[in-house]
Protein backbone atom coordinates (compact mmCIF):
# COMPACT_ATOMS: atom_id res chain seq x y z
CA UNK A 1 -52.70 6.57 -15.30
CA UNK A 2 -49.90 7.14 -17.86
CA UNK A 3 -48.94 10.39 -15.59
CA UNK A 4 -48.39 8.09 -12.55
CA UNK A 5 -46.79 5.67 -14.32
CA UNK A 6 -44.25 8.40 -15.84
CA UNK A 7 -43.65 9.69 -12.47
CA UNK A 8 -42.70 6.65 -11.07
CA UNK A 9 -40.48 6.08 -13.98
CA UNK A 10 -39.21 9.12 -13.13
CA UNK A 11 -38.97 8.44 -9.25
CA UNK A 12 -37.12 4.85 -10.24
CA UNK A 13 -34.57 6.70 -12.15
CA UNK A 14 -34.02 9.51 -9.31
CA UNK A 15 -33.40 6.60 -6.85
CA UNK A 16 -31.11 5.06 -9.10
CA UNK A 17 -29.11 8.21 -9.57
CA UNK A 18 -28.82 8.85 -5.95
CA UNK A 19 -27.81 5.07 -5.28
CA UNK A 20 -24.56 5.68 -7.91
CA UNK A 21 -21.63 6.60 -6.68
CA UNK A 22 -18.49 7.77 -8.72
CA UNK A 23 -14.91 8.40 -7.54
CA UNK A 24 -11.79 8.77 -9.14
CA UNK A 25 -9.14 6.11 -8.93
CA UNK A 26 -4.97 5.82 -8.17
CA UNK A 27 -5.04 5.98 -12.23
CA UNK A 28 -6.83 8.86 -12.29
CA UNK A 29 -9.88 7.47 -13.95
CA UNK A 30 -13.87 7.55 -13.12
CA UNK A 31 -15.11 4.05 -11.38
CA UNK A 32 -18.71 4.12 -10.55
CA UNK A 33 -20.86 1.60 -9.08
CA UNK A 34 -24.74 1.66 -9.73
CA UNK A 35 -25.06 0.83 -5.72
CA UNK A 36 -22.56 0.24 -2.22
CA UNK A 37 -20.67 -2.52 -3.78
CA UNK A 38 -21.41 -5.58 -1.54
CA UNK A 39 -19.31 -8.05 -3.02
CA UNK A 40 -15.88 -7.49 -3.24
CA UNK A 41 -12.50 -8.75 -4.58
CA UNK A 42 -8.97 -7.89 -3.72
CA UNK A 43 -6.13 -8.07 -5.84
CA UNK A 44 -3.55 -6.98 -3.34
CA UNK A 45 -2.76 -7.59 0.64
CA UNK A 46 -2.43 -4.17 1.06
CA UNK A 47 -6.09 -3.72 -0.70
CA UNK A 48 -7.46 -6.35 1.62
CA UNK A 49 -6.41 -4.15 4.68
CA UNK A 50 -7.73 -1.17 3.45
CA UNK A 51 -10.86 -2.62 2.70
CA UNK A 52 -10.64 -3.88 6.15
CA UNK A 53 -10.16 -0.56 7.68
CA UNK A 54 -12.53 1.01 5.22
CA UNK A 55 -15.34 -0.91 7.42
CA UNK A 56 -16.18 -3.76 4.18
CA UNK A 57 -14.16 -6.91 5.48
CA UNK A 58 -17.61 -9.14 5.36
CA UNK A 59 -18.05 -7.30 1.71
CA UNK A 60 -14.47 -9.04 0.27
CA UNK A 61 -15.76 -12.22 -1.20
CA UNK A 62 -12.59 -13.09 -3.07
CA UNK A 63 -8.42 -12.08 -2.39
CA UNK A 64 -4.91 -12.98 -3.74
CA UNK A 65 -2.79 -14.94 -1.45
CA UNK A 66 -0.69 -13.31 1.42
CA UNK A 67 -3.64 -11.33 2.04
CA UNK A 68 -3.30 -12.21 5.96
CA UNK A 69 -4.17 -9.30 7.96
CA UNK A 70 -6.08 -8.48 9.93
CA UNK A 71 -6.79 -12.26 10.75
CA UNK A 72 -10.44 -12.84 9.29
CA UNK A 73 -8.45 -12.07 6.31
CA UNK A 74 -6.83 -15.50 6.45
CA UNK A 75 -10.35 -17.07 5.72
CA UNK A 76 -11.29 -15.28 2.59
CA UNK A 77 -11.37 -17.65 -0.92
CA UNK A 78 -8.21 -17.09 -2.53
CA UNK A 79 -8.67 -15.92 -6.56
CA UNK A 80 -4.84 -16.50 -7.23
CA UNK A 81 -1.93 -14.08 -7.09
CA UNK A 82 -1.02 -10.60 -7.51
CA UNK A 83 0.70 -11.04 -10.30
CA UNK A 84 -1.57 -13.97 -12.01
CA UNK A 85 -5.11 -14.32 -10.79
CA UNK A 86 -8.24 -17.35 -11.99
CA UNK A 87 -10.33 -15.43 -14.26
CA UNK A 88 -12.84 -18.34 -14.11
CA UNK A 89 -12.85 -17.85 -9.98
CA UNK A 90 -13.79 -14.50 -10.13
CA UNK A 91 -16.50 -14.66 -12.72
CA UNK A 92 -18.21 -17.40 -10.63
CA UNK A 93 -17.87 -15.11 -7.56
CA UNK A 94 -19.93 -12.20 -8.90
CA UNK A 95 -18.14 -9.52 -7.82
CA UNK A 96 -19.77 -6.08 -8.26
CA UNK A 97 -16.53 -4.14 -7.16
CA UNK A 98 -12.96 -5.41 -7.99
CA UNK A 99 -9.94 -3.87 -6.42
CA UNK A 100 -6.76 -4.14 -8.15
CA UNK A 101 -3.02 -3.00 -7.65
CA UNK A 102 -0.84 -2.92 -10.93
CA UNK A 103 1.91 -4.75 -11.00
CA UNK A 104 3.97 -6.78 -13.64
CA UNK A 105 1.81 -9.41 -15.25
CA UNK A 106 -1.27 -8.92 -13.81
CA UNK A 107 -1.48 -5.98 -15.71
CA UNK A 108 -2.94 -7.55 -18.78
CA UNK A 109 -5.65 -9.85 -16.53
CA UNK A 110 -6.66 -6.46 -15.22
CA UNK A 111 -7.35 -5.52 -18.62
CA UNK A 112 -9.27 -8.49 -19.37
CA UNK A 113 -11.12 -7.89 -15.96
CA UNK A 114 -12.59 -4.67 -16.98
CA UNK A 115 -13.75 -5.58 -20.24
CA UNK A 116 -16.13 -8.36 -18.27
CA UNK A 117 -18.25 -5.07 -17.01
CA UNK A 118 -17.08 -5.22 -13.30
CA UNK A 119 -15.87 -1.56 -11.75
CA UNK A 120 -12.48 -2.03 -11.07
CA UNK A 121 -10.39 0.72 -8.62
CA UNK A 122 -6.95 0.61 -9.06
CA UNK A 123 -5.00 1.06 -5.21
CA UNK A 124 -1.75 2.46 -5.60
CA UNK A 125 -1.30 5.19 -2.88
CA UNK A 126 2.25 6.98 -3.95
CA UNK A 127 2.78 8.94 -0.84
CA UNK A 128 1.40 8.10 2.79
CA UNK A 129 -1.17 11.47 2.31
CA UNK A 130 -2.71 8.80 -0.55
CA UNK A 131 -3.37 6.06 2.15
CA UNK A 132 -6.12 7.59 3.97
CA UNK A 133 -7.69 9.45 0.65
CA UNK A 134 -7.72 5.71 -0.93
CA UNK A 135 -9.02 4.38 2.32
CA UNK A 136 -12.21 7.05 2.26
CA UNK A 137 -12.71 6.88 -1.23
CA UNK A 138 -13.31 2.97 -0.78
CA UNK A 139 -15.52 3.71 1.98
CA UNK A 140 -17.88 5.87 -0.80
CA UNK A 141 -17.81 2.79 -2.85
CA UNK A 142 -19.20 0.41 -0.47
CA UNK A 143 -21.44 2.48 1.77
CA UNK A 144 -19.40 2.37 5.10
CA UNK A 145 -18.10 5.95 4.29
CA UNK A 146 -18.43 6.80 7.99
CA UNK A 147 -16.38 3.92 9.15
CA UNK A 148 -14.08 4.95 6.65
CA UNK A 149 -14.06 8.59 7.54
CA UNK A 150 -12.91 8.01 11.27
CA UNK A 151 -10.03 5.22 10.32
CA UNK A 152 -8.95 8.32 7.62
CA UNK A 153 -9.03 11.04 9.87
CA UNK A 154 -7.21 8.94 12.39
CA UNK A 155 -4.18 8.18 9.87
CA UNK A 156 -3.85 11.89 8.92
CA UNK A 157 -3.65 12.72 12.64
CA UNK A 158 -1.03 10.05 13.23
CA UNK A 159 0.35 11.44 10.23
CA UNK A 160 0.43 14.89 11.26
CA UNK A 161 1.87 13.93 14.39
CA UNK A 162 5.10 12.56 12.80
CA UNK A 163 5.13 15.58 10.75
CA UNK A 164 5.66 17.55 13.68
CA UNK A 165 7.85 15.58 15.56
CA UNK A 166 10.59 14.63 12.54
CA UNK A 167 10.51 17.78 10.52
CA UNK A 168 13.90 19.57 10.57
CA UNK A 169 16.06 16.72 11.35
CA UNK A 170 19.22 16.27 10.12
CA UNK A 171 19.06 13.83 7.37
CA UNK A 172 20.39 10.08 7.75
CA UNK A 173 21.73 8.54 4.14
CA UNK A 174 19.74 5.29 4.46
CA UNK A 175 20.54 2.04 2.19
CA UNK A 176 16.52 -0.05 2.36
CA UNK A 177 16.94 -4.01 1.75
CA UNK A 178 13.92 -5.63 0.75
CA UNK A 179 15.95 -8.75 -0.08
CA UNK A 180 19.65 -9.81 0.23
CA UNK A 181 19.65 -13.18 -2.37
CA UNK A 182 19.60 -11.36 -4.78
CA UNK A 183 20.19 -7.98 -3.34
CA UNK A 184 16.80 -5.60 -3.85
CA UNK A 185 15.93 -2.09 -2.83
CA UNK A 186 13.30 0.31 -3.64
CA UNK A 187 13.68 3.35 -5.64
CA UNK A 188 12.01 7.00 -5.77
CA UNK A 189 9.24 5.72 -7.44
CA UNK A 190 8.22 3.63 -4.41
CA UNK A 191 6.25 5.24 -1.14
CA UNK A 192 8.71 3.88 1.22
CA UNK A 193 11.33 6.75 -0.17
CA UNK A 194 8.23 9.17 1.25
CA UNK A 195 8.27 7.64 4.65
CA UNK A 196 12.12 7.80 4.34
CA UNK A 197 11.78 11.75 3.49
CA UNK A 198 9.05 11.83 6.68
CA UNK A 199 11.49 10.67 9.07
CA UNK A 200 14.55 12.68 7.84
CA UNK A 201 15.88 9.60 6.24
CA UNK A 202 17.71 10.31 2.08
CA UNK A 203 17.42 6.96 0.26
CA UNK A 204 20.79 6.50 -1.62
CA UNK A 205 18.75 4.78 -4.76
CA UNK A 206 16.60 7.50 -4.58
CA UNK A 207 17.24 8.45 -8.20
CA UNK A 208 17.16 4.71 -9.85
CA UNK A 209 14.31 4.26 -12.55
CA UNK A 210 13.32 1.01 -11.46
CA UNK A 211 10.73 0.87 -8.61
CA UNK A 212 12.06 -2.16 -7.05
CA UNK A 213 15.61 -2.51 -8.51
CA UNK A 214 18.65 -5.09 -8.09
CA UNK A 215 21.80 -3.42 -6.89
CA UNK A 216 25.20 -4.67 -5.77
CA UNK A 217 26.99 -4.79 -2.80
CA UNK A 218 29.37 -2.88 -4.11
CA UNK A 219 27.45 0.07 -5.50
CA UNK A 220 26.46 0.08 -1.67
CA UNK A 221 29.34 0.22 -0.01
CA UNK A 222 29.92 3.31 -2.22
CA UNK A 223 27.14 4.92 -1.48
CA UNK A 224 28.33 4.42 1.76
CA UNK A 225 24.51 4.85 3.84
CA UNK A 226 24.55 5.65 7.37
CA UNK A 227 22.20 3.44 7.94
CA UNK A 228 20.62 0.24 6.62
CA UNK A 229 17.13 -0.90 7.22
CA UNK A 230 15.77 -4.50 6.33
CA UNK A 231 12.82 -5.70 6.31
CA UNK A 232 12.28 -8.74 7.91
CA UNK A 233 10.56 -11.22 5.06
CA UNK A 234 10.67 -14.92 5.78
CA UNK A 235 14.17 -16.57 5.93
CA UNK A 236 16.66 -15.05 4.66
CA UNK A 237 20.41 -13.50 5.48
CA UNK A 238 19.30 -10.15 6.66
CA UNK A 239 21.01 -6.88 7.08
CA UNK A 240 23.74 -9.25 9.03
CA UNK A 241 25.31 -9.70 5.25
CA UNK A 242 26.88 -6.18 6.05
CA UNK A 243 28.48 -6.70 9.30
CA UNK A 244 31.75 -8.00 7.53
CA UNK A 245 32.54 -4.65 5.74
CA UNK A 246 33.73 -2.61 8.94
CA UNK A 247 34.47 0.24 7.01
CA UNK A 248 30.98 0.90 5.93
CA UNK A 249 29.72 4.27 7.98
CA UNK A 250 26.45 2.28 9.05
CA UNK A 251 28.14 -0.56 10.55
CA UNK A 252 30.71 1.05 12.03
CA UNK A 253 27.96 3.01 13.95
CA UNK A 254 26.14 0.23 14.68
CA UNK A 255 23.49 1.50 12.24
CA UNK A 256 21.61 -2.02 11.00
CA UNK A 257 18.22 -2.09 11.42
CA UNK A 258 15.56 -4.50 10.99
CA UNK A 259 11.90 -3.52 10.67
CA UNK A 260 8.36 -5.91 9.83
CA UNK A 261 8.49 -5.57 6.19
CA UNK A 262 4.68 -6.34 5.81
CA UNK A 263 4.16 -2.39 7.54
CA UNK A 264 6.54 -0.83 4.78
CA UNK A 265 6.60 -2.52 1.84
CA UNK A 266 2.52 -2.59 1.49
CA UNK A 267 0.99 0.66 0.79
CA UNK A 268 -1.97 0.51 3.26
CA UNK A 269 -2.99 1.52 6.75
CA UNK A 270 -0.32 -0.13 8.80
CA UNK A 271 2.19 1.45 7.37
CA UNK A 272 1.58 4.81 9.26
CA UNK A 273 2.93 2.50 11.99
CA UNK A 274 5.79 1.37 9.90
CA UNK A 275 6.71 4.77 8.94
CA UNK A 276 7.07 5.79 13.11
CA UNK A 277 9.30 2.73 13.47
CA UNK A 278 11.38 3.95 10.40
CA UNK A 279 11.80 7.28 12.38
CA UNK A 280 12.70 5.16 15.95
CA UNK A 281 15.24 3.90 13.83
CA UNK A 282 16.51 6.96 11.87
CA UNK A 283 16.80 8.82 15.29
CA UNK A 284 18.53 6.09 16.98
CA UNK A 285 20.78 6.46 14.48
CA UNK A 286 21.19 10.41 15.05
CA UNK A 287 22.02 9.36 18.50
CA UNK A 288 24.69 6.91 16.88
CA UNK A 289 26.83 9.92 15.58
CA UNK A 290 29.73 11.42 17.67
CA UNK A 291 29.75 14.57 19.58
């Protein structure tokens, strides 16, 4: 009797074992769950999409607000911010997987997140390769692995694809406005300077220690970009702020662009298809140059 009991001790543990799952986060750090995570919570949009694509959209049980794609997004309880999230809400939700995105003050709730005993993966793909890795990796944490899989292998082909079809061009000096009032770019530190270096494209802040610093117009104009791509974020002036200062090499080529900032400024799936605009655009602007 007290052998059968031991081996089914034994078999309980075994099972339990083979349940676990363990990958390594954006941080670099171990996050295991003791099963497929089942109910989740998002602490960025661009986590809600790839937990979309990663096949658990019924598993998100909780998400930060502008979380809107795809639509069934729309519908998921909101648990606050990005940058300042209800504690309280997602206790009472029960999460048994929380995915977060660090950034600025939510930082510190993070910290106070993980010390409540929840796994917590921190998203924060650095260069388009990261997009589909984070993508599968989520997958392994909630059991839809294979969905996960196919949506990866798809990105690295589209990937690939642009690869082949950009590398070699001659570069465009590009100027990227995330906002005009007050005027905001993105630095090196930020993975739309890697779709910039996909398409051919040399961000002029490239080299600024901020991620997401303020610059002026006239540091800009003397840079002197050949091209200036905005993203197109509620109301606001756009890169039509420019057209006054004929001298500048992008508008006297007729070089402003606009492009849906949701697709480069968030760091998941979609923006494989933001990074193919950004090329449409940089090559237009190839096309732009005199014989």
């Amino acid at each position: 009797m007290r052998k059968t009991m031991l081996l089914a001790c034994a078999l309980a543990v075994q099972v339990q074992a083979q349940a676990a799952v363990t990958v390594k986060d954006d941080a670099g750090r171990l996050v295991t769950v003791a099963k497929p995570a089942e109910r989740v919570i998002s602490m960025a949009p661009h986590v809600t999409e790839m937990l979309f694509a990663a096949g658990g959209g019924k598993r998100i049980v909780g998400a930060v607000t502008y979380s809107d794609y795809p639509e069934a997004a729309k519908s998921i309880p909101r648990i606050g911010s990005n940058r300042e999230v209800d504690l309280e809400r997602i206790v009472a939700l029960k999460p048994d997987l929380i995915v977060a995105w660090m950034h600025n003050s939510s930082e510190r709730q993070i910290e106070i997140v993980k010390q409540l005993g929840v796994p917590v993966f921190q998203s924060d793909p650095q260069t388009l390769e990261n997009i589909p890795d984070n993508l599968q990796r989520l997958g392994q944490l909630m059991g839809t692995e294979t969905e996960a899989k196919a949506a990866a292998a798809q990105l690295r082909q589209q990937l690939a694809s642009l690869r082949a079809r950009f590398a070699n061009r001659p570069t465009v000096r590009t100027f990227y406005q995330v906002w005009d009032k007050p005027l905001y770019t993105l630095s090196g530190k930020h993975i739309v300077t890697d779709a910039l270096r996909l398409c051919g494209g040399e961000n002029i802040f490239d080299k600024l220690g901020v991620v997401a610093p303020m610059v002026s117009v006239e540091s800009v104009l003397q840079a002197d970009p050949e091209a200036v791509i905005g993203t197109a974020e509620k109301n606001y002036g756009g890169v039509g702020l420019w057209e006054p200062y004929r001298t500048m090499l992008a508008v006297r080529r007729d070089n402003l662009f606009t492009l849906e900032g949701d697709l480069l400024n968030r760091a998941g799936p979609r923006m494989i298809e933001g990074a193919a605009a950004l090329c449409e655009k940089l090559e237009l602007a190839r096309r732009h140059r005199t014989p």
